[in-house]
N, C-alpha and C. Protein backbone atom coordinates (compact mmCIF):
# COMPACT_ATOMS: atom_id res chain seq x y z
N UNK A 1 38.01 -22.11 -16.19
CA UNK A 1 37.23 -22.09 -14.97
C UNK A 1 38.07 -21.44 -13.86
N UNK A 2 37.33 -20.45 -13.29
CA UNK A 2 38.24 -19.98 -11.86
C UNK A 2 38.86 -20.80 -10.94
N UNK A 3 39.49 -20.74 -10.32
CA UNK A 3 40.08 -21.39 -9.06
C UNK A 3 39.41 -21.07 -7.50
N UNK A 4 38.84 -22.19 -7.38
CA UNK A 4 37.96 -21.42 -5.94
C UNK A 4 38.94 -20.54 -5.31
N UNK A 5 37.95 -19.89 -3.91
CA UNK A 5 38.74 -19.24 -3.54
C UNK A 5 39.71 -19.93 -1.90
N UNK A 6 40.71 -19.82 -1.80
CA UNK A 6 40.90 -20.50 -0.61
C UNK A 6 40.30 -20.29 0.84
N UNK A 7 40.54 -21.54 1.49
CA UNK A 7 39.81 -21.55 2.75
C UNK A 7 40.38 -21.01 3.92
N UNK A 8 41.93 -21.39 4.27
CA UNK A 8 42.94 -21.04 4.82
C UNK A 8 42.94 -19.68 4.50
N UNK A 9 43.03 -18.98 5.72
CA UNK A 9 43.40 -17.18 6.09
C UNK A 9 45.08 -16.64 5.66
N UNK A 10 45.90 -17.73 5.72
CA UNK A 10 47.42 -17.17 4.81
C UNK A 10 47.13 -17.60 3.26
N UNK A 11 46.36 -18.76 3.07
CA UNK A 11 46.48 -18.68 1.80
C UNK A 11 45.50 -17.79 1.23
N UNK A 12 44.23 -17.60 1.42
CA UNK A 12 43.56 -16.41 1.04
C UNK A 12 43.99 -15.15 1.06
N UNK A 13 44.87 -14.72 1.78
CA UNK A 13 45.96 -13.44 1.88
C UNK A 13 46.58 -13.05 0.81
N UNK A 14 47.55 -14.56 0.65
CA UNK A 14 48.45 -14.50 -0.39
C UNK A 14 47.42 -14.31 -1.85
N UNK A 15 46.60 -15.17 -2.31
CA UNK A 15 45.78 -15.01 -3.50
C UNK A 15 45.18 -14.11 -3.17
N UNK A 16 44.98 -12.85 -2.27
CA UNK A 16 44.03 -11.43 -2.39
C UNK A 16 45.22 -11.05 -2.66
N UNK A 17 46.58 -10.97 -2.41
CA UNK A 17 47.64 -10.35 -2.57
C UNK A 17 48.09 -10.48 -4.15
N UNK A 18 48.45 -11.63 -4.93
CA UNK A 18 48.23 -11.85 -5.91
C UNK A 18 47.86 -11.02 -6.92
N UNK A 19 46.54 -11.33 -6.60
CA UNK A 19 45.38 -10.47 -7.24
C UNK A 19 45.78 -8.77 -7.57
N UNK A 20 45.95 -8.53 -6.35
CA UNK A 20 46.32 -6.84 -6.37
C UNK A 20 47.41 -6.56 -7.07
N UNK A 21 48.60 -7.22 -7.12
CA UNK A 21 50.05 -7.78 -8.24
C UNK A 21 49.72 -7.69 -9.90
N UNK A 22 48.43 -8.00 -10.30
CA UNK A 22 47.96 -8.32 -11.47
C UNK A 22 47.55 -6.97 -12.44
N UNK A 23 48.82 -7.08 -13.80
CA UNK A 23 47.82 -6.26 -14.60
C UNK A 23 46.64 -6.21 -15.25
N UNK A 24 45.87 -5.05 -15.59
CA UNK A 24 46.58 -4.04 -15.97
C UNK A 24 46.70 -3.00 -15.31
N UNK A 25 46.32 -2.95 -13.85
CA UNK A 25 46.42 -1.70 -12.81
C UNK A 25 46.89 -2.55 -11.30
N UNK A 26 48.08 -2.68 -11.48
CA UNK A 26 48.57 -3.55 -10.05
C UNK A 26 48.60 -2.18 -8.58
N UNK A 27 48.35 -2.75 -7.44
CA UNK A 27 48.08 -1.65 -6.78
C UNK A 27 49.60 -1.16 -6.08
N UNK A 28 50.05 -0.08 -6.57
CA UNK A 28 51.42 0.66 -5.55
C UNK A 28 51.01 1.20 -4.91
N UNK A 29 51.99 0.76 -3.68
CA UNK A 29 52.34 2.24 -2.19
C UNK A 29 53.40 3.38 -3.37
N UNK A 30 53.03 4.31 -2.56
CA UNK A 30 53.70 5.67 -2.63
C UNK A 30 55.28 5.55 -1.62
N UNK A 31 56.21 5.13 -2.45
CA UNK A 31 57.34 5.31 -1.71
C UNK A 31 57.69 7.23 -1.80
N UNK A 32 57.59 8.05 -2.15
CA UNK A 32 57.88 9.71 -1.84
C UNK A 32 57.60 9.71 -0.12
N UNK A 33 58.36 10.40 0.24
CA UNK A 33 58.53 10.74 1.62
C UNK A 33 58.78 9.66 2.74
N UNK A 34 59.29 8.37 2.75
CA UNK A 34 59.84 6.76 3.46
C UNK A 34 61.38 6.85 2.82
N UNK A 35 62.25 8.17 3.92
CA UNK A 35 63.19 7.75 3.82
C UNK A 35 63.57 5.67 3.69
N UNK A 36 64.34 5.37 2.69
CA UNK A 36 64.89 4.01 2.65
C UNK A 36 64.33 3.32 1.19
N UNK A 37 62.80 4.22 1.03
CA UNK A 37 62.28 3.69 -0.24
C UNK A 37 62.74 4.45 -1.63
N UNK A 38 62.41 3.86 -2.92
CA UNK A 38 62.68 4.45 -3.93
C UNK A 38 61.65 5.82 -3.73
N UNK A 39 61.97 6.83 -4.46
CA UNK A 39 61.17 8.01 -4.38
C UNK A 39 60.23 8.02 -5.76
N UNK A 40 59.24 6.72 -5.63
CA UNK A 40 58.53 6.70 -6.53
C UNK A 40 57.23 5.53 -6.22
N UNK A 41 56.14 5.68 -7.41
CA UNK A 41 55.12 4.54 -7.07
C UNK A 41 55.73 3.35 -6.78
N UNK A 42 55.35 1.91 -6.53
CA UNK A 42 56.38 1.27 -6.04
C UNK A 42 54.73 -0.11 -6.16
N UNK A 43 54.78 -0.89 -7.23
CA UNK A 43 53.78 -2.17 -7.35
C UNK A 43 53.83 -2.89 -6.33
N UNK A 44 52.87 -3.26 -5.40
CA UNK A 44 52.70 -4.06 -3.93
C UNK A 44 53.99 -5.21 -3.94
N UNK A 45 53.99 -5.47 -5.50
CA UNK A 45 55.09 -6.90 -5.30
C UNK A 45 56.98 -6.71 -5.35
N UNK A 46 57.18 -5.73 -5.56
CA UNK A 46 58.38 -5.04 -5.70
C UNK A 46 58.60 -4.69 -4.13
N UNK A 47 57.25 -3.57 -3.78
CA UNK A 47 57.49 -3.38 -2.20
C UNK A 47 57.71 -4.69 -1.27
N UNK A 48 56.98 -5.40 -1.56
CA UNK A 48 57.03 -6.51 -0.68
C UNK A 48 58.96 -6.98 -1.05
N UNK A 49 59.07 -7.25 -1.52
CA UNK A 49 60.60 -7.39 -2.21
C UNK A 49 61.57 -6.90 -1.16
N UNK A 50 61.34 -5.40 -1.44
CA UNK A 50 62.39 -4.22 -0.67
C UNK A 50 61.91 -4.55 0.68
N UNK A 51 60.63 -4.74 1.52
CA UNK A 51 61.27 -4.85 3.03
C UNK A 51 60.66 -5.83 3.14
N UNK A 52 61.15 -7.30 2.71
CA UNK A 52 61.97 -8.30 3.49
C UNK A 52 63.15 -8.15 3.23
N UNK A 53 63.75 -7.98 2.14
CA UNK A 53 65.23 -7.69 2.01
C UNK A 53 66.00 -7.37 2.98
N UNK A 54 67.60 -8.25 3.23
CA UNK A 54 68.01 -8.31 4.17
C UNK A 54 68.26 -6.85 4.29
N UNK A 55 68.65 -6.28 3.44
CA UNK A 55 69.52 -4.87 2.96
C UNK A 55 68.30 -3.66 3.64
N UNK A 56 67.32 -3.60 3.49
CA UNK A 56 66.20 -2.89 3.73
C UNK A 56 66.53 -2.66 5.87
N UNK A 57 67.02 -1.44 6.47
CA UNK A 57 66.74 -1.10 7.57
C UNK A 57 65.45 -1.72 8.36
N UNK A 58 65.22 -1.76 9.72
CA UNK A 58 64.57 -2.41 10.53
C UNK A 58 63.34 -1.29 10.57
N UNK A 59 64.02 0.43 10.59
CA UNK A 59 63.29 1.77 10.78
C UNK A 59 62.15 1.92 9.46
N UNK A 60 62.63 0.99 7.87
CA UNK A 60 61.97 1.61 7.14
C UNK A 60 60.68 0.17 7.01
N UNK A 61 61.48 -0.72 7.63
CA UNK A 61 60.13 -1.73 7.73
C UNK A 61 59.03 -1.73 8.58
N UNK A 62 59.32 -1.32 9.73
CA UNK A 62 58.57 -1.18 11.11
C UNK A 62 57.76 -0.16 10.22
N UNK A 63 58.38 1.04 9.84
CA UNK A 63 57.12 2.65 9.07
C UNK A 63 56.65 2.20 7.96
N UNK A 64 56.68 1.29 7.15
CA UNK A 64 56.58 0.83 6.06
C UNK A 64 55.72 -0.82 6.22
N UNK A 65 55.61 -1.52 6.60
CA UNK A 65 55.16 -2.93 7.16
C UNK A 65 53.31 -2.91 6.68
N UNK A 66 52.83 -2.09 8.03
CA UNK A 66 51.42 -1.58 7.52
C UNK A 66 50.48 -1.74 6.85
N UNK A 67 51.38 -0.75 6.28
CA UNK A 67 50.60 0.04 4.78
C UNK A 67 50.65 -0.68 3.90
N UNK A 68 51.63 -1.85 3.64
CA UNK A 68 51.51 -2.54 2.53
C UNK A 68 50.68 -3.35 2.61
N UNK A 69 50.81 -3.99 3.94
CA UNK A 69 50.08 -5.49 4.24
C UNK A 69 48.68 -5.13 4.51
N UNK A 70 48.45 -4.21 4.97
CA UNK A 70 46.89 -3.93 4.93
C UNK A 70 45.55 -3.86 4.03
N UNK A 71 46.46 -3.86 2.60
CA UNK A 71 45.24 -4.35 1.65
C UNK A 71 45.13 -5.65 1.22
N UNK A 72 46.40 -6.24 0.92
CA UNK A 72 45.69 -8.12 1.22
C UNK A 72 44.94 -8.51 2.20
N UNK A 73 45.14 -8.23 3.39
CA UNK A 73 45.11 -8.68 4.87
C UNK A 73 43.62 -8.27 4.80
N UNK A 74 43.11 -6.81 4.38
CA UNK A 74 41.75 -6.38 4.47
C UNK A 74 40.84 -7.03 3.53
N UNK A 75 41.19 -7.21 2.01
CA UNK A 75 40.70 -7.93 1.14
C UNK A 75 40.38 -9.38 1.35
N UNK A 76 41.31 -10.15 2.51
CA UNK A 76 40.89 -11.56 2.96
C UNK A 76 40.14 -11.51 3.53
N UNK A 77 39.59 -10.62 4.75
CA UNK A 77 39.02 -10.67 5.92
C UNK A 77 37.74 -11.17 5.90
N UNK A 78 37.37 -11.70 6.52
CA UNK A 78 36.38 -12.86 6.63
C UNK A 78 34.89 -11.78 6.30
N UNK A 79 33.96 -12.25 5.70
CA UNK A 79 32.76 -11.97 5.36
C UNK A 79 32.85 -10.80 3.88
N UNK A 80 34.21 -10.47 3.16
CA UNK A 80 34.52 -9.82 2.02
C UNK A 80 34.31 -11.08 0.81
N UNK A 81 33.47 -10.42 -0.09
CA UNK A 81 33.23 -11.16 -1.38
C UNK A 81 34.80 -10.97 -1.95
N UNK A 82 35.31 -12.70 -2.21
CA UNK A 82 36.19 -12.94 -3.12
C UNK A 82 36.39 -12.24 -4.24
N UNK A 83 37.74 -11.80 -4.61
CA UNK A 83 37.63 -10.91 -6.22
C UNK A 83 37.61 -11.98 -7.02
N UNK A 84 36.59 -11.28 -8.08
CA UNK A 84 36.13 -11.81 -9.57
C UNK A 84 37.41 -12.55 -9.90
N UNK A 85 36.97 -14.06 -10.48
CA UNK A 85 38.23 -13.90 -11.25
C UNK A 85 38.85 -15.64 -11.02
């Protein structure tokens, strides 16, 4: 049986985030051209990894921050049908 979906806006984040983490097509940013990143696809959960990392520059998180967080963050947003599942 599925797991409802949560009610709470961080925890619905995190489980849309999740979700996108999951094989068999997990969703990557494009690290090519973000000086600081690997110069390659890069799975949402790896990125997330590299900038909190203490080691990770302030310049490549601020240009980098975004783009990652913007598809959990959009996938929670209130009145979006929960993913299957």
């Amino acid at each position: 049986m599925p797991r409802p979906w949560p009610s709470g806006p961080l925890d619905a984040a995190q489980r849309a985030f999740d979700l996108l983490t999951c094989p068999p097509a997990p969703l990557a940013f494009d690290g090519r051209g973000f000086t600081g990143l690997p110069p390659r696809l890069l799975p949402l959960d790896e990125l997330k990894k590299t900038l909190i990392a203490d080691r990770t520059p302030r310049p490549v998180r601020d240009t980098c921050g975004g783009s990652w967080w913007s598809a959990p963050a959009g996938t929670a947003r209130p009145g979006c049908s929960p993913p299957p599942g």
